[in-house]
C-alpha atoms as a PDB file:
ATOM      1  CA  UNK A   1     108.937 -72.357 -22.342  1.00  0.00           C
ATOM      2  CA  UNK A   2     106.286 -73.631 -24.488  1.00  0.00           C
ATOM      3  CA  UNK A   3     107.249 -76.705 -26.477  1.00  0.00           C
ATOM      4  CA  UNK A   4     106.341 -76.784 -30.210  1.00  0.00           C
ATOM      5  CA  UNK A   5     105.681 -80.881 -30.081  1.00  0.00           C
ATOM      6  CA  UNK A   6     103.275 -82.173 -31.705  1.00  0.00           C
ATOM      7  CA  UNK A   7     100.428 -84.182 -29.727  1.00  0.00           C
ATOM      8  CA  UNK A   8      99.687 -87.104 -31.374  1.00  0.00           C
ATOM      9  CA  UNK A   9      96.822 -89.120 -30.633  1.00  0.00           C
ATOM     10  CA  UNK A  10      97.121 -92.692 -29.210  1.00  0.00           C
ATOM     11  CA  UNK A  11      96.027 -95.129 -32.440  1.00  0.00           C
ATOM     12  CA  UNK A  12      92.844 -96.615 -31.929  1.00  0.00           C
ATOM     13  CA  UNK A  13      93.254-100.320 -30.812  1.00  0.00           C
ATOM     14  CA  UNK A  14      90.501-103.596 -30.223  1.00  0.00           C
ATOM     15  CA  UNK A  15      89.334-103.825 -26.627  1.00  0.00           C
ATOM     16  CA  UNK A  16      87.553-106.818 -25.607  1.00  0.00           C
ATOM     17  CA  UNK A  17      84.182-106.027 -25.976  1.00  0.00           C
ATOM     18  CA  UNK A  18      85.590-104.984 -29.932  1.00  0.00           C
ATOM     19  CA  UNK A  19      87.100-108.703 -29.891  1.00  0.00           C
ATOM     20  CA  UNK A  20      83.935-110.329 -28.500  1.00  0.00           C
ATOM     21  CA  UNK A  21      81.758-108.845 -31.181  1.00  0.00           C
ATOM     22  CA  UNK A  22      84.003-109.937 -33.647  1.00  0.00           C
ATOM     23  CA  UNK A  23      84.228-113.421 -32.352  1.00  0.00           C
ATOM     24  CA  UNK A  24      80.444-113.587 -32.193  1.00  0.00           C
ATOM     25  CA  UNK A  25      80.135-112.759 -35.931  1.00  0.00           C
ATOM     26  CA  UNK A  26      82.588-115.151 -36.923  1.00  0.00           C
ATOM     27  CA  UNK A  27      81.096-117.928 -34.773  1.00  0.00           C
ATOM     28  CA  UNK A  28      77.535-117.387 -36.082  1.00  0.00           C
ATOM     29  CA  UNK A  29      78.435-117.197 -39.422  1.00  0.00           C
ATOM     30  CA  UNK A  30      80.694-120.385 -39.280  1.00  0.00           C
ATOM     31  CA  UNK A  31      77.119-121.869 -36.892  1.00  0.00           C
ATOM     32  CA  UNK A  32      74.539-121.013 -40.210  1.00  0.00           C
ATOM     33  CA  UNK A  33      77.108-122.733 -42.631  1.00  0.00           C
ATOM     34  CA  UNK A  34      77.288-125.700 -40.277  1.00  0.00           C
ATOM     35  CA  UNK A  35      73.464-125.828 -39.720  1.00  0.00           C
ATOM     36  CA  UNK A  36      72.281-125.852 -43.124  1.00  0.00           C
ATOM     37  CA  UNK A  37      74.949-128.277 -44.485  1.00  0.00           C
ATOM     38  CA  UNK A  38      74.658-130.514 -42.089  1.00  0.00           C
ATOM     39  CA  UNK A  39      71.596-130.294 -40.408  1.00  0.00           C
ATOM     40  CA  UNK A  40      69.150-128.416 -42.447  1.00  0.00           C
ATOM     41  CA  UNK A  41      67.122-129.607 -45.186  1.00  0.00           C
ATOM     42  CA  UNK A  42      69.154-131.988 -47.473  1.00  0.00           C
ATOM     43  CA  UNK A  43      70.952-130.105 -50.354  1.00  0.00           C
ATOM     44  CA  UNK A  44      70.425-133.263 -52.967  1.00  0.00           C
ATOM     45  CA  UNK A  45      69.815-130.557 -55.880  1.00  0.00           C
ATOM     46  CA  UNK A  46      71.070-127.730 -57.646  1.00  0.00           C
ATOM     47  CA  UNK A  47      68.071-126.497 -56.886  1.00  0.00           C
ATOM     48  CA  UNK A  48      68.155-126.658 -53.460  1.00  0.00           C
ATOM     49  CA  UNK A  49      71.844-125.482 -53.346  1.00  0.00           C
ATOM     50  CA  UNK A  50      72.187-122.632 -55.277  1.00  0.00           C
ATOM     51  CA  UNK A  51      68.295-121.266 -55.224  1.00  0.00           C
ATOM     52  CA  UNK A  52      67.710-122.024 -51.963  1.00  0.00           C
ATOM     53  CA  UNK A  53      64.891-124.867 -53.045  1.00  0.00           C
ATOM     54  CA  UNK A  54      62.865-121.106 -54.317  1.00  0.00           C
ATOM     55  CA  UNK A  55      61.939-120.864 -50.658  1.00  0.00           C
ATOM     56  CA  UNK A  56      63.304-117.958 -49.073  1.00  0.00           C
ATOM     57  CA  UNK A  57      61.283-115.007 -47.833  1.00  0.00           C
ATOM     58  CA  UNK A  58      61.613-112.204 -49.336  1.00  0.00           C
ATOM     59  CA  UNK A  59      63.167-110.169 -46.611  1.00  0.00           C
ATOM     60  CA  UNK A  60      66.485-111.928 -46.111  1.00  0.00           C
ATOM     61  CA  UNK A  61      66.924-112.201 -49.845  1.00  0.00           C
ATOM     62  CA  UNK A  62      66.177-108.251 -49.996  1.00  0.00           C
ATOM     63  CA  UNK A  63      69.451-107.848 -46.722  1.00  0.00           C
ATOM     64  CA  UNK A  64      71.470-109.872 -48.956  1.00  0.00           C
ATOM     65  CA  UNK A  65      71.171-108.337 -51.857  1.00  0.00           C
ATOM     66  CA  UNK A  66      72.244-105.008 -50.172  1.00  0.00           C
ATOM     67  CA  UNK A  67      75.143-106.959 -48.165  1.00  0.00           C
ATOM     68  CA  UNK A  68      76.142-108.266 -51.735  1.00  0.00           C
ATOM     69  CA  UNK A  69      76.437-104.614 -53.175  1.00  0.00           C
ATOM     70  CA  UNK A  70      77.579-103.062 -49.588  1.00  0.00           C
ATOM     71  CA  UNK A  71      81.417-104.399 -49.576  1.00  0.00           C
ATOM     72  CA  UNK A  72      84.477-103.136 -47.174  1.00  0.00           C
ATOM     73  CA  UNK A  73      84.916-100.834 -50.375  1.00  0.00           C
ATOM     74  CA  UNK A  74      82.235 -99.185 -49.975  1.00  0.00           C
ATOM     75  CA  UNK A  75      82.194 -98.960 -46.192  1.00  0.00           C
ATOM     76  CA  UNK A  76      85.366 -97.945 -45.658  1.00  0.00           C
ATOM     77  CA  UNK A  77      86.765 -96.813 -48.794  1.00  0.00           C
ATOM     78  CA  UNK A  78      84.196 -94.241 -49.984  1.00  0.00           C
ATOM     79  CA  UNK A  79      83.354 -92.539 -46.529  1.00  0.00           C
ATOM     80  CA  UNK A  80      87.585 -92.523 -46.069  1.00  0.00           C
ATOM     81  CA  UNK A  81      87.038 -90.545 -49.559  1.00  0.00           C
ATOM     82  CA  UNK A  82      84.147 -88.285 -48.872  1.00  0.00           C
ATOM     83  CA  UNK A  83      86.213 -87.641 -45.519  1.00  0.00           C
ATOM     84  CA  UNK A  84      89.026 -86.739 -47.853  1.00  0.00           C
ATOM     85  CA  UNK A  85      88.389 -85.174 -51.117  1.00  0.00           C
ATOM     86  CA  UNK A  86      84.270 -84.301 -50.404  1.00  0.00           C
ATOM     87  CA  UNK A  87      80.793 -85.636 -51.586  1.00  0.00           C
ATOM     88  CA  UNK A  88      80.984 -86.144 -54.873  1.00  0.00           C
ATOM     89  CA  UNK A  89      80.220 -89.503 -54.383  1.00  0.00           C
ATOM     90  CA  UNK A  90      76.611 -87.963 -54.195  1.00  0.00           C
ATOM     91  CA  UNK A  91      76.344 -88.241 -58.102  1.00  0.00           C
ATOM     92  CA  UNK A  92      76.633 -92.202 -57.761  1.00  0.00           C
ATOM     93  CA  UNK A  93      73.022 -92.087 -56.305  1.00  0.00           C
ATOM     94  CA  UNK A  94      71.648 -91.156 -59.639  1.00  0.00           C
ATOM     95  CA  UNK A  95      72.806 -94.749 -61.984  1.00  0.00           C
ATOM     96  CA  UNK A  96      71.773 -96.706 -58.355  1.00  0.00           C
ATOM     97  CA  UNK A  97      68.504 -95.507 -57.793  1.00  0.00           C
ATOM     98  CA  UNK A  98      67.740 -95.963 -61.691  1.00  0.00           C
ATOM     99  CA  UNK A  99      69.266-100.007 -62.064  1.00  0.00           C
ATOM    100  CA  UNK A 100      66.728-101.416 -59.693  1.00  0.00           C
ATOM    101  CA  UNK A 101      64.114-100.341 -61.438  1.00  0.00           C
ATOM    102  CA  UNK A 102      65.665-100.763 -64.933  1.00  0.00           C
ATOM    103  CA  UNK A 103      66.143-104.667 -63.355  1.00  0.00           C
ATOM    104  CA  UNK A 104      62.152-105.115 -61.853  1.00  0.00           C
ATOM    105  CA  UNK A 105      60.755-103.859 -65.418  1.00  0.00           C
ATOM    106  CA  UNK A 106      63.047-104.642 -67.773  1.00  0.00           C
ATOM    107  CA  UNK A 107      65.153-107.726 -67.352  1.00  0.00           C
ATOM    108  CA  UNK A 108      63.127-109.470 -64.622  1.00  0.00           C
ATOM    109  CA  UNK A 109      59.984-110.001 -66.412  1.00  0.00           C
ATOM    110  CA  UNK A 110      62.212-111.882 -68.941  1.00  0.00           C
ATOM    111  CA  UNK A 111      63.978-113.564 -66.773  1.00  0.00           C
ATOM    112  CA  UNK A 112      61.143-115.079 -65.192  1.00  0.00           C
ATOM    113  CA  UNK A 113      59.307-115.633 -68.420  1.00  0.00           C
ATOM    114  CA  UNK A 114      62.264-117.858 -70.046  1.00  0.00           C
ATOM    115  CA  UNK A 115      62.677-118.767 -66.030  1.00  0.00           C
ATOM    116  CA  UNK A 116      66.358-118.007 -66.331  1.00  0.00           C
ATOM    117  CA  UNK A 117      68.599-117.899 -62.945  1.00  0.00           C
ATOM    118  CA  UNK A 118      71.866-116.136 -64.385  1.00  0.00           C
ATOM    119  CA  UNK A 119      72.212-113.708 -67.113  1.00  0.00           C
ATOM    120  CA  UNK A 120      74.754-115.896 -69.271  1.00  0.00           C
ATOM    121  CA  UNK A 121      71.807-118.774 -69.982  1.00  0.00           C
ATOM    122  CA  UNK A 122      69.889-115.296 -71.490  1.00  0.00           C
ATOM    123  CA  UNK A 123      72.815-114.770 -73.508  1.00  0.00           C
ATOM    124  CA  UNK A 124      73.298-117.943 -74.790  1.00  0.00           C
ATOM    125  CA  UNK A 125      69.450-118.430 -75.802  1.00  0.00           C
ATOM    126  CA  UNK A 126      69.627-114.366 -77.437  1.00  0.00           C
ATOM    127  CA  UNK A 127      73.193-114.999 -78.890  1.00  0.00           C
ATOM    128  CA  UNK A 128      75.100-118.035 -78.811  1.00  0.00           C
ATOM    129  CA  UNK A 129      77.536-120.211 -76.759  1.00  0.00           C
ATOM    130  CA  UNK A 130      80.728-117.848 -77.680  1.00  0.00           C
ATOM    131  CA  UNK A 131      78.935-114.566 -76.389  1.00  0.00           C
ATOM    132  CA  UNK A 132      77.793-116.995 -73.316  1.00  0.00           C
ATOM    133  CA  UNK A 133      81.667-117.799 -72.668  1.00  0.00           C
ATOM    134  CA  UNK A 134      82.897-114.392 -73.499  1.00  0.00           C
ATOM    135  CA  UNK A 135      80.957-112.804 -70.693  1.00  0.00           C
ATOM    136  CA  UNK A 136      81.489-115.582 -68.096  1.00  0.00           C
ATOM    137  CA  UNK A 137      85.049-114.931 -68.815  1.00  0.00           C
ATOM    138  CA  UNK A 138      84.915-111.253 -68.622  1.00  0.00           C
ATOM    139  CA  UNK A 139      83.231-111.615 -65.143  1.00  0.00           C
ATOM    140  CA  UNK A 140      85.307-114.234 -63.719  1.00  0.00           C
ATOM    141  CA  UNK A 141      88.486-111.844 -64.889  1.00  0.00           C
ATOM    142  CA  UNK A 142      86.348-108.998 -62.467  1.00  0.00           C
ATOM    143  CA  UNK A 143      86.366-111.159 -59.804  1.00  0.00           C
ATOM    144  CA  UNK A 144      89.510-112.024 -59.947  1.00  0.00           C
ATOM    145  CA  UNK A 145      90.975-108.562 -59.801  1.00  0.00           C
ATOM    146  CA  UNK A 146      88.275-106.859 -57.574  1.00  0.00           C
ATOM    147  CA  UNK A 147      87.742-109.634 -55.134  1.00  0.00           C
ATOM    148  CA  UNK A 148      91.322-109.257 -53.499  1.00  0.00           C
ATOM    149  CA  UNK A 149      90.467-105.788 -52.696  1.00  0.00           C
ATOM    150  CA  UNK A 150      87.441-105.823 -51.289  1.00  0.00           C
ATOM    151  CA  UNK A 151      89.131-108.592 -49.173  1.00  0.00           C
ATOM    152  CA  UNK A 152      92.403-106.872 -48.634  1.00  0.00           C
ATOM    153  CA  UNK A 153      90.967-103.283 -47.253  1.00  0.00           C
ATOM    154  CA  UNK A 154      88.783-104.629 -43.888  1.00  0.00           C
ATOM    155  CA  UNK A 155      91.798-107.144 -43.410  1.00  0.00           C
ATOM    156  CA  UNK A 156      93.840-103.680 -43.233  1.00  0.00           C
ATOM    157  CA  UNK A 157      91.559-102.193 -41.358  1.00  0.00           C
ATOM    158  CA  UNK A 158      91.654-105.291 -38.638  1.00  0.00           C
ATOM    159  CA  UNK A 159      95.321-105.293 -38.915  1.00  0.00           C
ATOM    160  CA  UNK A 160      95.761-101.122 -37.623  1.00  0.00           C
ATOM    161  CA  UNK A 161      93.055-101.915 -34.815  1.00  0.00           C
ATOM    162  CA  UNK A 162      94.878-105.262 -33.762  1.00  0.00           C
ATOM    163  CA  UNK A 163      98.294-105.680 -35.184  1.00  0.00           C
ATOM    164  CA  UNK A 164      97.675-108.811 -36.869  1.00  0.00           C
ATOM    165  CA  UNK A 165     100.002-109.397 -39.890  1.00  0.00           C
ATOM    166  CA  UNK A 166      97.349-108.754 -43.363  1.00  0.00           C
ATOM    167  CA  UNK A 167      99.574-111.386 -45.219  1.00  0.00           C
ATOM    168  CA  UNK A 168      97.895-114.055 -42.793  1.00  0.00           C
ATOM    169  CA  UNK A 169      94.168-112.473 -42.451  1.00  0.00           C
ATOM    170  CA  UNK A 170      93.856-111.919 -45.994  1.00  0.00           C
ATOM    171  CA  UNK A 171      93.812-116.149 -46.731  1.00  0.00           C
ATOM    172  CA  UNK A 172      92.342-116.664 -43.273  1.00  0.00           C
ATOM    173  CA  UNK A 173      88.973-114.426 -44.183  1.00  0.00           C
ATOM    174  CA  UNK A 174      88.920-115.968 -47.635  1.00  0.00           C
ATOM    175  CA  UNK A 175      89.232-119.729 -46.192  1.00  0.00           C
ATOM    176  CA  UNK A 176      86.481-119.124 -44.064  1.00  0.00           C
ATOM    177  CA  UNK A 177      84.149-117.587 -46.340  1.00  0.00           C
ATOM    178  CA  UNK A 178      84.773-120.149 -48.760  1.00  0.00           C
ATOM    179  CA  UNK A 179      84.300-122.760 -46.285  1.00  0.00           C
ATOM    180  CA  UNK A 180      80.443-121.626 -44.891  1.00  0.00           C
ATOM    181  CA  UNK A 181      79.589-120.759 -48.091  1.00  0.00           C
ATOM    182  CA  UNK A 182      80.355-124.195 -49.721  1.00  0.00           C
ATOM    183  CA  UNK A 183      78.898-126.089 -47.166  1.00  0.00           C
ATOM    184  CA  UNK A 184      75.858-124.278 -46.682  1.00  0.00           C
ATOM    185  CA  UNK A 185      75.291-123.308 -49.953  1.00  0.00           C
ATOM    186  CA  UNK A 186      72.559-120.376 -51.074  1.00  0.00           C
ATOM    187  CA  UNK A 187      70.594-120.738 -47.819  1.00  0.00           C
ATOM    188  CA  UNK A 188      73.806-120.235 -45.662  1.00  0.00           C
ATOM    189  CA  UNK A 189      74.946-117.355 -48.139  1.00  0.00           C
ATOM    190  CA  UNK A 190      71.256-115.605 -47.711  1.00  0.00           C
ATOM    191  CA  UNK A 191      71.321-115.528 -43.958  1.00  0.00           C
ATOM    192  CA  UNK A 192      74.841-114.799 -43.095  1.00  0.00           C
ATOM    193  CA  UNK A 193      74.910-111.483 -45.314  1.00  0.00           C
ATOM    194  CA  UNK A 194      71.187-110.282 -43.169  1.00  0.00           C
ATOM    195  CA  UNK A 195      73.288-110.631 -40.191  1.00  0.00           C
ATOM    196  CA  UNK A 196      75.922-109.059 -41.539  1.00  0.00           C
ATOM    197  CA  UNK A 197      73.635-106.291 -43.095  1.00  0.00           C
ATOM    198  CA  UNK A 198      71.984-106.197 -39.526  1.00  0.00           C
ATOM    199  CA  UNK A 199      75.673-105.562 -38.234  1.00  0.00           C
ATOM    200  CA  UNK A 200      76.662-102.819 -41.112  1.00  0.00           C
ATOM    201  CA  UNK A 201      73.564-101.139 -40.278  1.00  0.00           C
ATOM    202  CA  UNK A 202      73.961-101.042 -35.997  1.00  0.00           C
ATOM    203  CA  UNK A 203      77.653 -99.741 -37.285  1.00  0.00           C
ATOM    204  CA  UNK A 204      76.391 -97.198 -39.345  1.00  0.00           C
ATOM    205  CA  UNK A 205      73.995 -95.789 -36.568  1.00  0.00           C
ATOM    206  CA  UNK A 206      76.605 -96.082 -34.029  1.00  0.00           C
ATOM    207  CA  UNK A 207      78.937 -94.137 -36.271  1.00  0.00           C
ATOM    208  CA  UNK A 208      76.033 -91.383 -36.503  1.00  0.00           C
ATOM    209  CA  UNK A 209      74.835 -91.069 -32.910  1.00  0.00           C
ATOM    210  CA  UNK A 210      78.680 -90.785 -31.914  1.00  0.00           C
ATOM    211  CA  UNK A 211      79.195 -88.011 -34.558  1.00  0.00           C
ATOM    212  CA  UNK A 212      76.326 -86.472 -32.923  1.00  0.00           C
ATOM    213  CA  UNK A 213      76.917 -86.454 -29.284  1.00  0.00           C
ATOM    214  CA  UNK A 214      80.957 -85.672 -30.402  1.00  0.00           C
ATOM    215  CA  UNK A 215      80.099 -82.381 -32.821  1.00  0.00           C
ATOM    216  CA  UNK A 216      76.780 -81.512 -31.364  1.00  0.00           C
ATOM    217  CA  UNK A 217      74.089 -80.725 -33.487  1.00  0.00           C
ATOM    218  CA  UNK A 218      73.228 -81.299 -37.014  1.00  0.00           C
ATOM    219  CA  UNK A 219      73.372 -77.628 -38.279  1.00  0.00           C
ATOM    220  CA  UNK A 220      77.123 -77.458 -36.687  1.00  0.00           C
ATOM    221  CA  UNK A 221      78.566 -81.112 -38.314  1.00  0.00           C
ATOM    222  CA  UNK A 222      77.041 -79.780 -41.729  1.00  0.00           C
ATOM    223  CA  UNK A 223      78.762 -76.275 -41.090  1.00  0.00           C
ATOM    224  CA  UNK A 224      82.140 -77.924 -39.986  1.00  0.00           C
ATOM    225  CA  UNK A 225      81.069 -80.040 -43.436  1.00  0.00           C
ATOM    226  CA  UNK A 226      80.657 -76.426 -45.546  1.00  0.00           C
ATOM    227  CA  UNK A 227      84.195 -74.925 -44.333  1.00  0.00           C
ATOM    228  CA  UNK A 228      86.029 -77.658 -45.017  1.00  0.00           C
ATOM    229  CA  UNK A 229      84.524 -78.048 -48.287  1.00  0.00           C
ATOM    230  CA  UNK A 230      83.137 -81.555 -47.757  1.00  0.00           C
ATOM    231  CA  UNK A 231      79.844 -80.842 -48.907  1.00  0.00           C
ATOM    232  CA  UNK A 232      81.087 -79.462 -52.633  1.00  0.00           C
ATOM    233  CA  UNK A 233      79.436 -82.253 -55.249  1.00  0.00           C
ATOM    234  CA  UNK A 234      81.056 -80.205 -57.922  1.00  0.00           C
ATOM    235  CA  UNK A 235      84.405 -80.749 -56.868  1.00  0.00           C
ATOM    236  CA  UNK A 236      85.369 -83.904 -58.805  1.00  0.00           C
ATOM    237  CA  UNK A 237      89.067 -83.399 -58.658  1.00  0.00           C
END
């Protein structure tokens, strides 16, 4: 007799090489903080600690811009989604490939004219001190609300590959980033997000040359896509 039981999959767990990586990132992250706060050039100035002393090259501050706007949200929240629902998320392309350029032609060459570093000293000059404190505010209320999120889902993610308890990795992430940011300041912050943009970007190919060698070709993953309706970007419900 045939039994109707379901096969379930065993749930995909850390092995050590998973553990190893893991521990690498967290050591040279924690290494670059160290370095530059302690060892580096001496941080005696805002200038040097927030702006980096106007120094950097141009292609880690380009990897950490993307690592900036590339959170766990976006990683693991919006493929989950596509995987889910379909690619709607395609539309989103459209208002991100048009800010950059809105920001290299429009507000950069006034930034740099009035030689401005955040966008509240701009409002304060164009407005006044209330409009200056009103935004700060409005950001700062963001942060506080979208922060714990982006922090919360790879924390999740850790805890169903390891078992670790979230209530304890949650504080534990934010501690550390807190920790080689502060200590390293602008310089630390520029180089540990290219690594970690480095990182996201091995992940992303590993993901894809998997997929590959898993479904076979590219015609048959985007036909598997088609009948499951995962490549509809008019389905928005």
């Amino acid at each position: 007799m045939i039994s109707n039981a379901t096969i379930i999959d065993p749930p995909l767990t850390f092995s050590w090489l998973d553990y190893a990586v893991f521990g690498v990132m967290l050591s040279v992250s924690g290494i670059i903080g160290i370095f530059f706060g302690c060892f580096g050039t001496k941080q005696n100035s805002t200038d040097e600690y927030l702006l980096g002393g106007r120094k950097l090259h141009i292609l880690p501050v380009s990897m950490s811009i993307i690592a900036s706007n590339i959170s766990g949200l976006a990683v693991l929240g919006v493929s989950a989604d596509i995987y889910r629902y379909g690619a709607a998320h395609v539309w989103a392309l459209i208002p991100i490939a048009i800010c950059p350029l809105a920001c290299i032609y429009v507000y950069m060459p006034v930034f740099l004219k009035l030689k401005l570093i955040t966008t509240y000293q701009y409002l304060q000059i164009r407005f006044d001190n209330t409009i200056k404190m009103l935004a700060s505010f409005i950001y700062i209320f963001h942060l506080i609300i979208y922060n714990p999120v982006v922090i919360f889902l790879p924390c999740l993610a850790f805890n169903q590959a390891t078992g670790y308890n979230v209530n304890v990795l949650a504080p534990a992430t934010t501690i550390f980033c807190v920790f080689y940011t502060a200590i390293g300041g602008l310089k630390t912050v520029v180089w540990t997000d290219t690594l970690q943009t480095i990182s996201i970007l091995l992940g992303l190919f590993a993901v894809l040359g998997m997929g590959l060698y898993q479904g076979g070709d590219v015609s048959t993953i985007f036909e598997v896509a088609k009948s499951g309706e995962r490549l509809d970007i008019f389905k928005l419900s």
